[in-house]
N, C-alpha and C. Protein backbone atom coordinates (compact mmCIF):
# COMPACT_ATOMS: atom_id res chain seq x y z
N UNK A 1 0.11 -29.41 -23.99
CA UNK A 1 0.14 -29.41 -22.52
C UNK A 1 1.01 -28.25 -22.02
N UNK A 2 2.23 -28.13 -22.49
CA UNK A 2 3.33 -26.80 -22.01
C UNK A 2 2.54 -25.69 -22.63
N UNK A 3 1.70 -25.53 -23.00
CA UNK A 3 0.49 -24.39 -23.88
C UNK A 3 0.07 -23.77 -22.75
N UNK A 4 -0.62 -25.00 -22.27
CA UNK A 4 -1.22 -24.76 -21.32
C UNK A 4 -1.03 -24.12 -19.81
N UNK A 5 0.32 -24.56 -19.77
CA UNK A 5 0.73 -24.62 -18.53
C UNK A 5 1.23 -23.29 -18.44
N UNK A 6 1.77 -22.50 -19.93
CA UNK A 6 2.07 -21.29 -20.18
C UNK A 6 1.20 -20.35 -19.68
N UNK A 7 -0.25 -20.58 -19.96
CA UNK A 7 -1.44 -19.73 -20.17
C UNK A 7 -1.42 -19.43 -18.84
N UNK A 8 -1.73 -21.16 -17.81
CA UNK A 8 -2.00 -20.69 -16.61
C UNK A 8 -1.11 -19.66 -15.88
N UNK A 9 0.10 -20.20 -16.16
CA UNK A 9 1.22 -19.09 -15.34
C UNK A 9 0.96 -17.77 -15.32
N UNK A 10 0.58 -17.61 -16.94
CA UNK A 10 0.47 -16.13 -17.36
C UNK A 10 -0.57 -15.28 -16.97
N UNK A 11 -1.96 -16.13 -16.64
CA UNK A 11 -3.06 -16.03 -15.85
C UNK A 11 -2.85 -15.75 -14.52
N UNK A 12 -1.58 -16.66 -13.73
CA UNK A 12 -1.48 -16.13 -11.88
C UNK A 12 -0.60 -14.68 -12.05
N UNK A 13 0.25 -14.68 -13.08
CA UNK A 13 0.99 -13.70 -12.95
C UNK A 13 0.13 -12.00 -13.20
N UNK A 14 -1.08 -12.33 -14.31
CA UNK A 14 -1.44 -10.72 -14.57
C UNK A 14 -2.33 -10.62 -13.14
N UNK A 15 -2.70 -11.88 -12.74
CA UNK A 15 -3.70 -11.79 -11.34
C UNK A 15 -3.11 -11.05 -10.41
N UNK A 16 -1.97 -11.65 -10.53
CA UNK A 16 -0.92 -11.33 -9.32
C UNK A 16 -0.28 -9.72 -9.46
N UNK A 17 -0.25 -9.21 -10.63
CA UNK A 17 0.20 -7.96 -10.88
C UNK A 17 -1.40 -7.09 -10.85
N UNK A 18 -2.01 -7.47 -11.28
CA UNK A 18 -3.27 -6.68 -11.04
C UNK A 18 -3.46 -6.23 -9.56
N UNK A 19 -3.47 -7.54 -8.86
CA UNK A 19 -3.65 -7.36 -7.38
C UNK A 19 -2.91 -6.43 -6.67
N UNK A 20 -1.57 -6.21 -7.18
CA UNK A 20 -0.69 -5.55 -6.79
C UNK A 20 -0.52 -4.25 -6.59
N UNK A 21 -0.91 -3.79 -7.92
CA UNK A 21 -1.37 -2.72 -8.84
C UNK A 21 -2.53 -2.16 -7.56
N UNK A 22 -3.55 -3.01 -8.03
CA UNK A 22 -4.67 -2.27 -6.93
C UNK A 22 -4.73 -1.83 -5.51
N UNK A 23 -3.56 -2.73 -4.77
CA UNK A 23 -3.05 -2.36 -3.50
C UNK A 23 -2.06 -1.15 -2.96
N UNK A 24 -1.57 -1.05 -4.18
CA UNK A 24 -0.66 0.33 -4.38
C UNK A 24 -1.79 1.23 -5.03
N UNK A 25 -2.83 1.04 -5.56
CA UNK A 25 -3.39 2.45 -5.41
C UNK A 25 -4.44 3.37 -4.67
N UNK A 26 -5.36 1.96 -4.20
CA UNK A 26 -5.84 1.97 -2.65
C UNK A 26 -5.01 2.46 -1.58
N UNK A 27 -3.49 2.35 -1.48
CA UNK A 27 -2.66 3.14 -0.53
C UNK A 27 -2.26 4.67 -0.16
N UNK A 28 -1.95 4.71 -2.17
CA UNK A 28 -2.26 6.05 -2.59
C UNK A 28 -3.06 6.84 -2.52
N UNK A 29 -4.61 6.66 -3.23
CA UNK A 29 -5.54 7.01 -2.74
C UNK A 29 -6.17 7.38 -0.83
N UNK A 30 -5.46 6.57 -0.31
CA UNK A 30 -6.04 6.41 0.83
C UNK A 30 -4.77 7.71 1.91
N UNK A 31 -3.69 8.13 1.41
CA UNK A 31 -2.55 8.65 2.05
C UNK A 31 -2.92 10.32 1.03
N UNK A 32 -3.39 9.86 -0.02
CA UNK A 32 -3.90 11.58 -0.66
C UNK A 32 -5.58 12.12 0.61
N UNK A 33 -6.04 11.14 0.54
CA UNK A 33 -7.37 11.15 1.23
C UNK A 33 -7.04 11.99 3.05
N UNK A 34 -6.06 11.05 3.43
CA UNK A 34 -5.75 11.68 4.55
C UNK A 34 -4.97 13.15 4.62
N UNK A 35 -4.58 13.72 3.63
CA UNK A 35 -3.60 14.90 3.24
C UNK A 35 -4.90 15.82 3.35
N UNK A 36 -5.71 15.76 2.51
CA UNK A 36 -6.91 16.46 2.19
C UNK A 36 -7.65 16.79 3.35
N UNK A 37 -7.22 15.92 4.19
CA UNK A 37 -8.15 16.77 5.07
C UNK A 37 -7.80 17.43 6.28
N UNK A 38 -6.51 17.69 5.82
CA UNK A 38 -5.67 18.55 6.49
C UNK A 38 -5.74 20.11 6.26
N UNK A 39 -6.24 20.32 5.23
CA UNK A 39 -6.32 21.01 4.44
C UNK A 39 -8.25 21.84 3.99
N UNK A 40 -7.48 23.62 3.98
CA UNK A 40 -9.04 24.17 3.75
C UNK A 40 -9.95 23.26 2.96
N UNK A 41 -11.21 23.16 2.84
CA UNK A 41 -12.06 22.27 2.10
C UNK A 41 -11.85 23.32 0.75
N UNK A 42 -12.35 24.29 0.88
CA UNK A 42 -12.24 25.63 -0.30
C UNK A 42 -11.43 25.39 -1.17
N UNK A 43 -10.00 25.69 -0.37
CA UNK A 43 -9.24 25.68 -1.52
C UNK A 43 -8.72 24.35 -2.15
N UNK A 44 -8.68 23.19 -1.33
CA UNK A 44 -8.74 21.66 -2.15
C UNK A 44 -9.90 21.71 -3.22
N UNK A 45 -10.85 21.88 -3.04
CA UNK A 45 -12.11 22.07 -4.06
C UNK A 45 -11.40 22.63 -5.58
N UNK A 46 -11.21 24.00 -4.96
CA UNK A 46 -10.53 25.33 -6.06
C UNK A 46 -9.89 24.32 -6.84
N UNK A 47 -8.66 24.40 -5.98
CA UNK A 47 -7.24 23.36 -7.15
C UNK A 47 -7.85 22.24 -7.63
N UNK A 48 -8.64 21.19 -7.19
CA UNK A 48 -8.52 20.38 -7.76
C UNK A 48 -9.67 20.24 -9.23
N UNK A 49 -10.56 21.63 -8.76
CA UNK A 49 -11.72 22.11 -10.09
C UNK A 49 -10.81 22.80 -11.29
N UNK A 50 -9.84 23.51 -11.04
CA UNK A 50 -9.15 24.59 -12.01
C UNK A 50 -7.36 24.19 -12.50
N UNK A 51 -7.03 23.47 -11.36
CA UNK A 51 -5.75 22.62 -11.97
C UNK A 51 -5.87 22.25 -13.30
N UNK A 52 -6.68 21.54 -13.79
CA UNK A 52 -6.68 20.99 -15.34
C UNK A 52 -7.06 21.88 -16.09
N UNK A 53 -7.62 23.02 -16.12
CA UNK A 53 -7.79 24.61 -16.71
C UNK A 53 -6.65 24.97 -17.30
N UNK A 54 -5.63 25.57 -15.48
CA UNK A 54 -4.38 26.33 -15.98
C UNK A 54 -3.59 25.88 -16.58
N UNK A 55 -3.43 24.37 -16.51
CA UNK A 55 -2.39 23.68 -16.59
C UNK A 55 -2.76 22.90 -18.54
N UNK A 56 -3.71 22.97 -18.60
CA UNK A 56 -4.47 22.70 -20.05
C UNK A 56 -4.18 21.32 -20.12
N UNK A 57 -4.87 20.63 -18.85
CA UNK A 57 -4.58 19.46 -18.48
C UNK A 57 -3.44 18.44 -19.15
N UNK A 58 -2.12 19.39 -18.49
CA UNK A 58 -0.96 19.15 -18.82
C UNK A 58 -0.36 18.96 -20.01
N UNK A 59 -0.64 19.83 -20.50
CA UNK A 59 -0.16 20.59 -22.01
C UNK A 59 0.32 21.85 -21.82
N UNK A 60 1.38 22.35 -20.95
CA UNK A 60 1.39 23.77 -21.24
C UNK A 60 2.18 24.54 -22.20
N UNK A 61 1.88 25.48 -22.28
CA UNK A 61 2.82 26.71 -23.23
C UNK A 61 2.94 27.47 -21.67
N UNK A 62 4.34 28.31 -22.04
CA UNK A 62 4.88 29.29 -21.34
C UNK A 62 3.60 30.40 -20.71
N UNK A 63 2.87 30.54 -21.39
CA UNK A 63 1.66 31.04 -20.71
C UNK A 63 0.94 30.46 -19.43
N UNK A 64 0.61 28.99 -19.71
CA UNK A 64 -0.17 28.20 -18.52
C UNK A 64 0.66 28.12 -17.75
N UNK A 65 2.06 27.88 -17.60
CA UNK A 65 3.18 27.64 -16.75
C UNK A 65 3.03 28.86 -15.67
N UNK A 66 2.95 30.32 -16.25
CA UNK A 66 3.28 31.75 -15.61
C UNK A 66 1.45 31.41 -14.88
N UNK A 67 0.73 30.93 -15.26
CA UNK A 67 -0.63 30.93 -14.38
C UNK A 67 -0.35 29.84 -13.82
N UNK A 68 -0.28 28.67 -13.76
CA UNK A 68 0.02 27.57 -13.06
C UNK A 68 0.53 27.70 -11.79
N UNK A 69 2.06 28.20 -12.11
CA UNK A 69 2.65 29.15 -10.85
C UNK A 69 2.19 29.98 -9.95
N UNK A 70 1.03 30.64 -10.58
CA UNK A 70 0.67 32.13 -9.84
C UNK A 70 -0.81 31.19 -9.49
N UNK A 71 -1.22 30.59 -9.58
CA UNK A 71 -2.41 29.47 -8.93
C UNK A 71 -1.83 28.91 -7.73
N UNK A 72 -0.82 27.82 -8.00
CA UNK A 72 -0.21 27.22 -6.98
C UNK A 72 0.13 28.07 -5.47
N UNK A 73 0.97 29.43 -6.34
CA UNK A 73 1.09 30.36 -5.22
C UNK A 73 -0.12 30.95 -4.37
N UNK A 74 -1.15 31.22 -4.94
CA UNK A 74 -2.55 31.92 -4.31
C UNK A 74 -2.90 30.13 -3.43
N UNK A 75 -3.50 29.51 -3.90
CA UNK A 75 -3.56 28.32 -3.24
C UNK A 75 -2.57 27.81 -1.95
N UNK A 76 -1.64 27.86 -2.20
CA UNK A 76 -0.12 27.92 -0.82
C UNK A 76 -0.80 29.06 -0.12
N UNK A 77 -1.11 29.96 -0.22
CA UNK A 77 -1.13 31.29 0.49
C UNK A 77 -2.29 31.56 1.31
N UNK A 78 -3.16 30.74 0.39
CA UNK A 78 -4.75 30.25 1.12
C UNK A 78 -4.57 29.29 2.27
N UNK A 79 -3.87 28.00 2.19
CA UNK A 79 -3.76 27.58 2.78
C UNK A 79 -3.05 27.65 4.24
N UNK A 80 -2.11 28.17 4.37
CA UNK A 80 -1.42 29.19 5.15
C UNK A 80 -2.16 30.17 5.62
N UNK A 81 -2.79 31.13 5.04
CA UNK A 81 -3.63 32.35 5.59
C UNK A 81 -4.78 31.56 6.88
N UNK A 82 -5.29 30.51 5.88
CA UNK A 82 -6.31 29.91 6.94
C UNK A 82 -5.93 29.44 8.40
N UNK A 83 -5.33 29.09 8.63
CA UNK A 83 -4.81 28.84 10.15
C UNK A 83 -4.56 30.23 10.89
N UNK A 84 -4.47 31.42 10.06
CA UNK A 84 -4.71 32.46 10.87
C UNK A 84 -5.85 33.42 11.42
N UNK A 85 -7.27 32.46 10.78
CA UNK A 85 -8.14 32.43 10.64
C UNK A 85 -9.16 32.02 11.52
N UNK A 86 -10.26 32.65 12.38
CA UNK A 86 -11.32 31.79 13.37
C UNK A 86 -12.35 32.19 13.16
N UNK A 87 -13.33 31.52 14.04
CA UNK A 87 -14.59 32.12 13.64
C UNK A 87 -15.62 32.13 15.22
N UNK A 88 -17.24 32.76 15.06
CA UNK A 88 -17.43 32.91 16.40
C UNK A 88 -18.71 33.14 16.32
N UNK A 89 -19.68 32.67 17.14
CA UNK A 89 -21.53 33.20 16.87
C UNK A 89 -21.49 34.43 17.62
N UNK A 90 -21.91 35.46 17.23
CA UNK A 90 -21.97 36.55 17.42
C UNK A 90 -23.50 36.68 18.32
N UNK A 91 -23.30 37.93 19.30
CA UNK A 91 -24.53 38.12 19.72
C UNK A 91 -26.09 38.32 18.42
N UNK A 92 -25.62 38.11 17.67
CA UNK A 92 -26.76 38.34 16.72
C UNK A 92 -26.89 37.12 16.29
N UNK A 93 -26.45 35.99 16.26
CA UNK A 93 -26.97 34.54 16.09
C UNK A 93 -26.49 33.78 14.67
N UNK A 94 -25.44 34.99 14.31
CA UNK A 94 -24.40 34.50 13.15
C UNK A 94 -23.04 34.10 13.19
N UNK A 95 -22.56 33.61 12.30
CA UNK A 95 -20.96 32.95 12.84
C UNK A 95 -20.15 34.31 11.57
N UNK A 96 -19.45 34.76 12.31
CA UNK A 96 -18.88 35.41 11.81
C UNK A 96 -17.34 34.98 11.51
N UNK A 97 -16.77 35.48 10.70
CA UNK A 97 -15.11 35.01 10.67
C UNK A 97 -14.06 36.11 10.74
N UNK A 98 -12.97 36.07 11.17
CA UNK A 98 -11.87 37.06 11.68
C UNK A 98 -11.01 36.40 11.39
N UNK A 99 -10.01 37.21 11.33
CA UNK A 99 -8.16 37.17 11.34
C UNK A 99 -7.86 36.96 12.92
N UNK A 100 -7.23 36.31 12.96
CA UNK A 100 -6.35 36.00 14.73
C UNK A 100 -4.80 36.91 14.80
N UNK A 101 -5.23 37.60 15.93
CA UNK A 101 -3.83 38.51 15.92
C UNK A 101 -3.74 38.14 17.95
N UNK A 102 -2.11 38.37 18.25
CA UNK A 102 -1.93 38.63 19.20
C UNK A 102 -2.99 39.27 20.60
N UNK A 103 -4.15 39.77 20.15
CA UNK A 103 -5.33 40.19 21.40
C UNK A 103 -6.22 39.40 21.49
N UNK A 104 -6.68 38.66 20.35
CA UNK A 104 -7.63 38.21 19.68
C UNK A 104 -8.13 37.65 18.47
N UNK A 105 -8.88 38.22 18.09
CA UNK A 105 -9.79 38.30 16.67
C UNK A 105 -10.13 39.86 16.25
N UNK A 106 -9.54 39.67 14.71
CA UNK A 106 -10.20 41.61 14.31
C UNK A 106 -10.40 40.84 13.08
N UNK A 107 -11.37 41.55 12.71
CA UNK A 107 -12.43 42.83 13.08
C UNK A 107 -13.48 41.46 13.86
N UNK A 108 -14.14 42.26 14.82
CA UNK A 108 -14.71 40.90 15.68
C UNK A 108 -16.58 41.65 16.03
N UNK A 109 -16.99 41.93 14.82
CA UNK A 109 -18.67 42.12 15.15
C UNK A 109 -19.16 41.83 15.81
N UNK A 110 -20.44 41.85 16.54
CA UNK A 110 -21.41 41.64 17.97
C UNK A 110 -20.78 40.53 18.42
N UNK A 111 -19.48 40.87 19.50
CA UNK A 111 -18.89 39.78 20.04
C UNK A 111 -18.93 40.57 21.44
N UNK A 112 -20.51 41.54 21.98
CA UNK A 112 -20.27 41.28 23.10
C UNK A 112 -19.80 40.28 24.50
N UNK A 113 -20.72 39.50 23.43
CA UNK A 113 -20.69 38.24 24.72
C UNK A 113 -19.72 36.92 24.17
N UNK A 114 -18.61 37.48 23.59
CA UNK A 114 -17.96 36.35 23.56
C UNK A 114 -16.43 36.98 23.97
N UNK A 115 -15.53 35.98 24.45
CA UNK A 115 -14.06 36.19 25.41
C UNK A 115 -13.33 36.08 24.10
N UNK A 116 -12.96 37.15 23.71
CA UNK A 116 -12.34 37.48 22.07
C UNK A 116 -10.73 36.96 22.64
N UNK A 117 -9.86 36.62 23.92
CA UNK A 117 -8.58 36.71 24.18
C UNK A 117 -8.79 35.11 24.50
N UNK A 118 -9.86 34.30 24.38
CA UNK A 118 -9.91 33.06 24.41
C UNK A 118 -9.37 32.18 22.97
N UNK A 119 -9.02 33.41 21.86
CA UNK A 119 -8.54 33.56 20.20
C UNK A 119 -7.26 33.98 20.02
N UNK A 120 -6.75 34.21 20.85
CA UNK A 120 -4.91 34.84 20.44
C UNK A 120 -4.34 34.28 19.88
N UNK A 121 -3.50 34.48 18.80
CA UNK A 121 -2.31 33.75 18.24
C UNK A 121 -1.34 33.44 19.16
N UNK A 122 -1.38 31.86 18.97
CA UNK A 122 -0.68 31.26 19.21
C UNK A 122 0.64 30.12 18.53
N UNK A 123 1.47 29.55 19.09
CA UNK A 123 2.63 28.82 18.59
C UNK A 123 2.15 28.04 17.37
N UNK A 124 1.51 27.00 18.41
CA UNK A 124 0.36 26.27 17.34
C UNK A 124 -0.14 26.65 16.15
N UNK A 125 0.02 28.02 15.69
CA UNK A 125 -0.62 28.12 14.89
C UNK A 125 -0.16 28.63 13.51
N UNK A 126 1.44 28.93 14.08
CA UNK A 126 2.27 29.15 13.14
C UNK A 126 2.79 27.41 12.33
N UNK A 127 2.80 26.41 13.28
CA UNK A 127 3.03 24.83 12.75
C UNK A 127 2.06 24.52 12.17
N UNK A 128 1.16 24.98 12.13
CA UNK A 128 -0.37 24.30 11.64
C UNK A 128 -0.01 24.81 10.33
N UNK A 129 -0.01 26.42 10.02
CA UNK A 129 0.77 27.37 8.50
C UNK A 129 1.68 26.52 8.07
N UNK A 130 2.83 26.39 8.74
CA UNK A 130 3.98 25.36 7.70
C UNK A 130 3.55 24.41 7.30
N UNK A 131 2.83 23.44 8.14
CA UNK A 131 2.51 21.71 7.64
C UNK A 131 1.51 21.99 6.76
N UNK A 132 0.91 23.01 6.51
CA UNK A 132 -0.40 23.21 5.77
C UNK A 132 0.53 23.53 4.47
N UNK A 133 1.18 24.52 4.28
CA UNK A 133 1.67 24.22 3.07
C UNK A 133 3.14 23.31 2.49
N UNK A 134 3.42 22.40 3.79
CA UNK A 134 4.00 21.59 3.41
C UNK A 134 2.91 20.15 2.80
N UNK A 135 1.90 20.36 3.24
CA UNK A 135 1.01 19.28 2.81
C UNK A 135 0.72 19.41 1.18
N UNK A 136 0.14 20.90 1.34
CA UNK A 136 -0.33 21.62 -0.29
C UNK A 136 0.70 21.02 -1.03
N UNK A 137 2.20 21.53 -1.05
CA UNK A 137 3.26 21.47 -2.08
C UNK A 137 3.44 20.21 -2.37
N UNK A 138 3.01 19.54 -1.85
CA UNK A 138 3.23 17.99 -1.83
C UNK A 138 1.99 17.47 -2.53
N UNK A 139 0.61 17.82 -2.37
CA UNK A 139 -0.77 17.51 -3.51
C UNK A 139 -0.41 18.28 -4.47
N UNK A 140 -0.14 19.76 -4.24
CA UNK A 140 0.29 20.23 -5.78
C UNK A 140 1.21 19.97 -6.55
N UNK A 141 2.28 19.94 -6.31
CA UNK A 141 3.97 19.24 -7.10
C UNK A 141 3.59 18.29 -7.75
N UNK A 142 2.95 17.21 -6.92
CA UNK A 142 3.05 15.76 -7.50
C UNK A 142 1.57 15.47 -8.13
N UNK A 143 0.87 16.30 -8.78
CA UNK A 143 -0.31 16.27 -9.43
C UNK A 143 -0.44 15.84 -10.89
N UNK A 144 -0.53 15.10 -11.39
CA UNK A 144 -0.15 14.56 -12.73
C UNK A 144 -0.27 15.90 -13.79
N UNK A 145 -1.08 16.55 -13.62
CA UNK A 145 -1.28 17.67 -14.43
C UNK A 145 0.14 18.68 -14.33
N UNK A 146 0.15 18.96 -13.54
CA UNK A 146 1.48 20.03 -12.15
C UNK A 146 2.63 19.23 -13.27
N UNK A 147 2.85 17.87 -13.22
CA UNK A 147 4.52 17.12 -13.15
C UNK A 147 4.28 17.23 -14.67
N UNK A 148 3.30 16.98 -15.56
CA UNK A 148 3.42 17.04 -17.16
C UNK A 148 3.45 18.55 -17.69
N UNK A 149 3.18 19.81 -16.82
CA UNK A 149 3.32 21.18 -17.41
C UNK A 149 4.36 21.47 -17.34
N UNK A 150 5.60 21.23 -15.74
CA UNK A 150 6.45 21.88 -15.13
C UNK A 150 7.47 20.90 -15.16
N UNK A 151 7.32 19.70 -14.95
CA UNK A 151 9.17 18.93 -15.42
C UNK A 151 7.97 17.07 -16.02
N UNK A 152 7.81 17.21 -16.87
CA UNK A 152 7.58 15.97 -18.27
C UNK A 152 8.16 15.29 -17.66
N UNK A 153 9.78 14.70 -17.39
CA UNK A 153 10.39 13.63 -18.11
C UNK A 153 10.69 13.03 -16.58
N UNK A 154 9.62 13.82 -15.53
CA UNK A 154 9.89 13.18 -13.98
C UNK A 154 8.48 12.60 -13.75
N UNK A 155 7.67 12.47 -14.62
CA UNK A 155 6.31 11.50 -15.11
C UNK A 155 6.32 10.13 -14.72
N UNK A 156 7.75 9.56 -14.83
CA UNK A 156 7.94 7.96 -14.94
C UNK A 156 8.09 7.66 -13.50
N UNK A 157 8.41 9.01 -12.74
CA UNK A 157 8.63 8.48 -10.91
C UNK A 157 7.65 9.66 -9.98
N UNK A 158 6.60 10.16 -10.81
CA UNK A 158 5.70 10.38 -9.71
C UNK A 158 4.73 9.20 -9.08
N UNK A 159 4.48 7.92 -9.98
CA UNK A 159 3.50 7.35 -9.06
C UNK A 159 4.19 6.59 -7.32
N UNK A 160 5.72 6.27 -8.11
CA UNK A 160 6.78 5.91 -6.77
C UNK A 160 6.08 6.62 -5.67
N UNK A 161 6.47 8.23 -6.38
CA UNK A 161 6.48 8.91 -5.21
C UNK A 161 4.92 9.18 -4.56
N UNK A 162 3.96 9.21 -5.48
CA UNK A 162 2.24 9.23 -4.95
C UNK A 162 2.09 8.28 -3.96
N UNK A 163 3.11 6.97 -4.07
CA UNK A 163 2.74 6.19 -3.71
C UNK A 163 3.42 6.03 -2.25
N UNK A 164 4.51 6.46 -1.49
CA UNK A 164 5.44 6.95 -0.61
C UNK A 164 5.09 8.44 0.00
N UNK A 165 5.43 9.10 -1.18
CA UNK A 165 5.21 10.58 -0.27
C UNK A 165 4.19 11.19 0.90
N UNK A 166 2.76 11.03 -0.04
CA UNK A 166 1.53 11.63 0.24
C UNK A 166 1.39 10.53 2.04
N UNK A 167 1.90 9.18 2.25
CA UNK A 167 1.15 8.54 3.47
C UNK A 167 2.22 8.74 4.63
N UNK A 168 3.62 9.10 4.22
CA UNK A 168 4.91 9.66 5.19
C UNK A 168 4.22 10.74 5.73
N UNK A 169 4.16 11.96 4.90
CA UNK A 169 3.92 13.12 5.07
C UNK A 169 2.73 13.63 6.09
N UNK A 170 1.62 12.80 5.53
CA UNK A 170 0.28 12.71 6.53
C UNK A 170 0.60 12.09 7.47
N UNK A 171 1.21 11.22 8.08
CA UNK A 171 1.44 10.57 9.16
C UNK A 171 2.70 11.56 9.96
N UNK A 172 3.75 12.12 9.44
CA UNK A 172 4.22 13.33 9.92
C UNK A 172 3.61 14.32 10.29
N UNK A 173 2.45 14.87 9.48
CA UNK A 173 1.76 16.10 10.09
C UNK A 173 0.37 15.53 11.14
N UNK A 174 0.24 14.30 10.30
CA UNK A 174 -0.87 13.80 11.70
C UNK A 174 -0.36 14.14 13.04
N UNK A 175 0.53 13.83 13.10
CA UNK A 175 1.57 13.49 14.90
C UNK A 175 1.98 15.08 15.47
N UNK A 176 2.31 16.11 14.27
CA UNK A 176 2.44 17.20 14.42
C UNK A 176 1.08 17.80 14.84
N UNK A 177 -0.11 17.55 14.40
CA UNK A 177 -1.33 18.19 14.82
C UNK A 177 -1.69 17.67 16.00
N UNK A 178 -1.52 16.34 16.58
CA UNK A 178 -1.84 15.94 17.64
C UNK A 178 -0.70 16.50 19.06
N UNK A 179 0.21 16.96 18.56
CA UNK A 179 0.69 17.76 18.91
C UNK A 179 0.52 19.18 19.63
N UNK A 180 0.44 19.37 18.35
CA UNK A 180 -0.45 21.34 18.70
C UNK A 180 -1.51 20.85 17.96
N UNK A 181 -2.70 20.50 19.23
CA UNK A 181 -4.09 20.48 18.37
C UNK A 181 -4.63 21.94 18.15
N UNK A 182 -5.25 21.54 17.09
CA UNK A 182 -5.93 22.69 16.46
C UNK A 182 -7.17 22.89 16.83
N UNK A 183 -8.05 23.90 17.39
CA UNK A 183 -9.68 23.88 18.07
C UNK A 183 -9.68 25.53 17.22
N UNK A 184 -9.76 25.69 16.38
CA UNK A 184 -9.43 26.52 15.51
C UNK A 184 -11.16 26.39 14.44
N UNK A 185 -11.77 26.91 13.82
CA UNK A 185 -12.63 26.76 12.96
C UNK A 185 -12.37 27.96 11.81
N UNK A 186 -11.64 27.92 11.14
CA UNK A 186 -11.54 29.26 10.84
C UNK A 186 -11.77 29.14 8.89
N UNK A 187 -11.62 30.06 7.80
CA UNK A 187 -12.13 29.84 6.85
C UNK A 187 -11.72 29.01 5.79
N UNK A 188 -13.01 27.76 5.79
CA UNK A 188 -12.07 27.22 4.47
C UNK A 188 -12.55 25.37 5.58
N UNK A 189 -12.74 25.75 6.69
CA UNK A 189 -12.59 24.66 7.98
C UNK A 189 -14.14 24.05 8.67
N UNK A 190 -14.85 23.37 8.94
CA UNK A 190 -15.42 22.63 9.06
C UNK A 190 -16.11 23.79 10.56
N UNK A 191 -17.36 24.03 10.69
CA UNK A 191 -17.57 24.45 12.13
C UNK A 191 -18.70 23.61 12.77
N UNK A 192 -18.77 23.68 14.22
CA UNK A 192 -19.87 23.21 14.63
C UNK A 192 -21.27 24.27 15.34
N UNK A 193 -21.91 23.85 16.15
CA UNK A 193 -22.84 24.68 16.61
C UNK A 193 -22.17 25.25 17.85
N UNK A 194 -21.03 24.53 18.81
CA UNK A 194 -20.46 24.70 19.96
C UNK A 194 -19.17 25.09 19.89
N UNK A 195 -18.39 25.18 18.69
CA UNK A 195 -17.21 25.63 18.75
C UNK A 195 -16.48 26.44 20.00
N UNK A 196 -17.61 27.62 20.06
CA UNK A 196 -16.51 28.43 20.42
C UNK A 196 -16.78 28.30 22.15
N UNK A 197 -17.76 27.46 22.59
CA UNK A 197 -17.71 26.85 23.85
C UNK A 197 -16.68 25.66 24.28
N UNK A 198 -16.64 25.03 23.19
CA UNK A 198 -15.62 24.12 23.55
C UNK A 198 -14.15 24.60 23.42
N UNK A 199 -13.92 25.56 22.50
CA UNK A 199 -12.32 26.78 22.55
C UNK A 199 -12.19 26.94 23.67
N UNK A 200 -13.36 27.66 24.18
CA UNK A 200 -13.18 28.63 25.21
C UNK A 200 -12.79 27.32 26.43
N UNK A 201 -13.66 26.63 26.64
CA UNK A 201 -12.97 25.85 27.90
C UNK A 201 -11.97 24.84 27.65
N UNK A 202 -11.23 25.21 26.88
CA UNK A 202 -9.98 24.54 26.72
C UNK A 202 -8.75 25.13 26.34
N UNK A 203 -9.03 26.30 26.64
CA UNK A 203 -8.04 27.69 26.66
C UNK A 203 -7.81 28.28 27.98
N UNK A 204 -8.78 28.21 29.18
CA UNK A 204 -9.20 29.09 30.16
C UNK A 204 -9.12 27.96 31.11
């Protein structure tokens, strides 16, 4: 009878830790999910196709480490670059993409008919650059591949932190984007057919 009574316990308890288990990673999952899409589609794609490459899916020698690094960095830099980034249908019936500078957009092809100063760099768009690669450093750092090449023995407290970090952080930069919204389409970023009608009258 106390056999028994063992079994059952032991039965609510793995139930009960299973359940647990799965709720913490549904959270995780669901706080990485929201990060991501903060973020260029491109270069989330990139890292998350070639991370297990450089990194020799977290096995490195001093070699993968010096590429690992110099990945992470091009990736940060992508991500960042893109917010300086827009795009625009051109009198020729193509969407073209530009750099955003202080006048506008350069180099800005058959943009007769479009209000190129409806594109200026703005404030907004330098916060959008930081949180963008404050978002990155935060999917890249804590990447199981990333934490077993570059510090091993901090393995035992990344899921803590997968599990904390990634839904703070998105909910910080959520509030920051709603903030300085972004009407931005630029490379790497999602466009529509009306973009640059709906920019334009919400600039002017």
């Amino acid at each position: 009878m106390s056999d028994k009574n063992n079994m059952v316990i032991a039965s609510k308890t793995a139930t009960g830790s299973s359940s647990s288990s799965s709720r913490m990673s549904t959270k995780t999952f669901s706080g990485l999910g929201n990060l991501v899409k903060l973020l260029p589609t491109g270069t989330v794609f990139l890292f998350q196709f070639l991370i297990p490459v450089v990194t020799n899916s977290g096995h490195c020698t001093t070699l993968h480490k010096y590429l690992t690094g110099a990945f992470l960095v091009v990736c940060a830099f992508n991500c960042a670059f893109a917010s300086f980034t827009d795009s625009y249908t051109g009198s020729d019936g193509e969407r073209h993409y530009a750099l955003v500078t202080a006048k506008g957009l350069w180099p800005s092809p058959a943009s007769e008919s479009v209000n190129l100063s409806a594109y200026k760099l703005r404030f907004g768009d330098f916060v959008h650059a930081f949180f963008s690669l404050v978002v990155f450093a935060v999917l890249g750092l804590l990447d199981t591949n990333t934490v077993r090449c570059f510090y091993p023995a901090f393995e035992s407290a990344e899921k803590i932190l997968m599990q904390v970090v990634p839904p703070v952080i998105g909910a910080v930069a959520s509030t920051v984007f709603v903030m300085f919204p972004n009407n931005r389409h630029g490379i790497g970023y999602p466009t529509s057919s009306d973009s640059n009608d709906t920019q334009h009258k919400s600039q002017t």
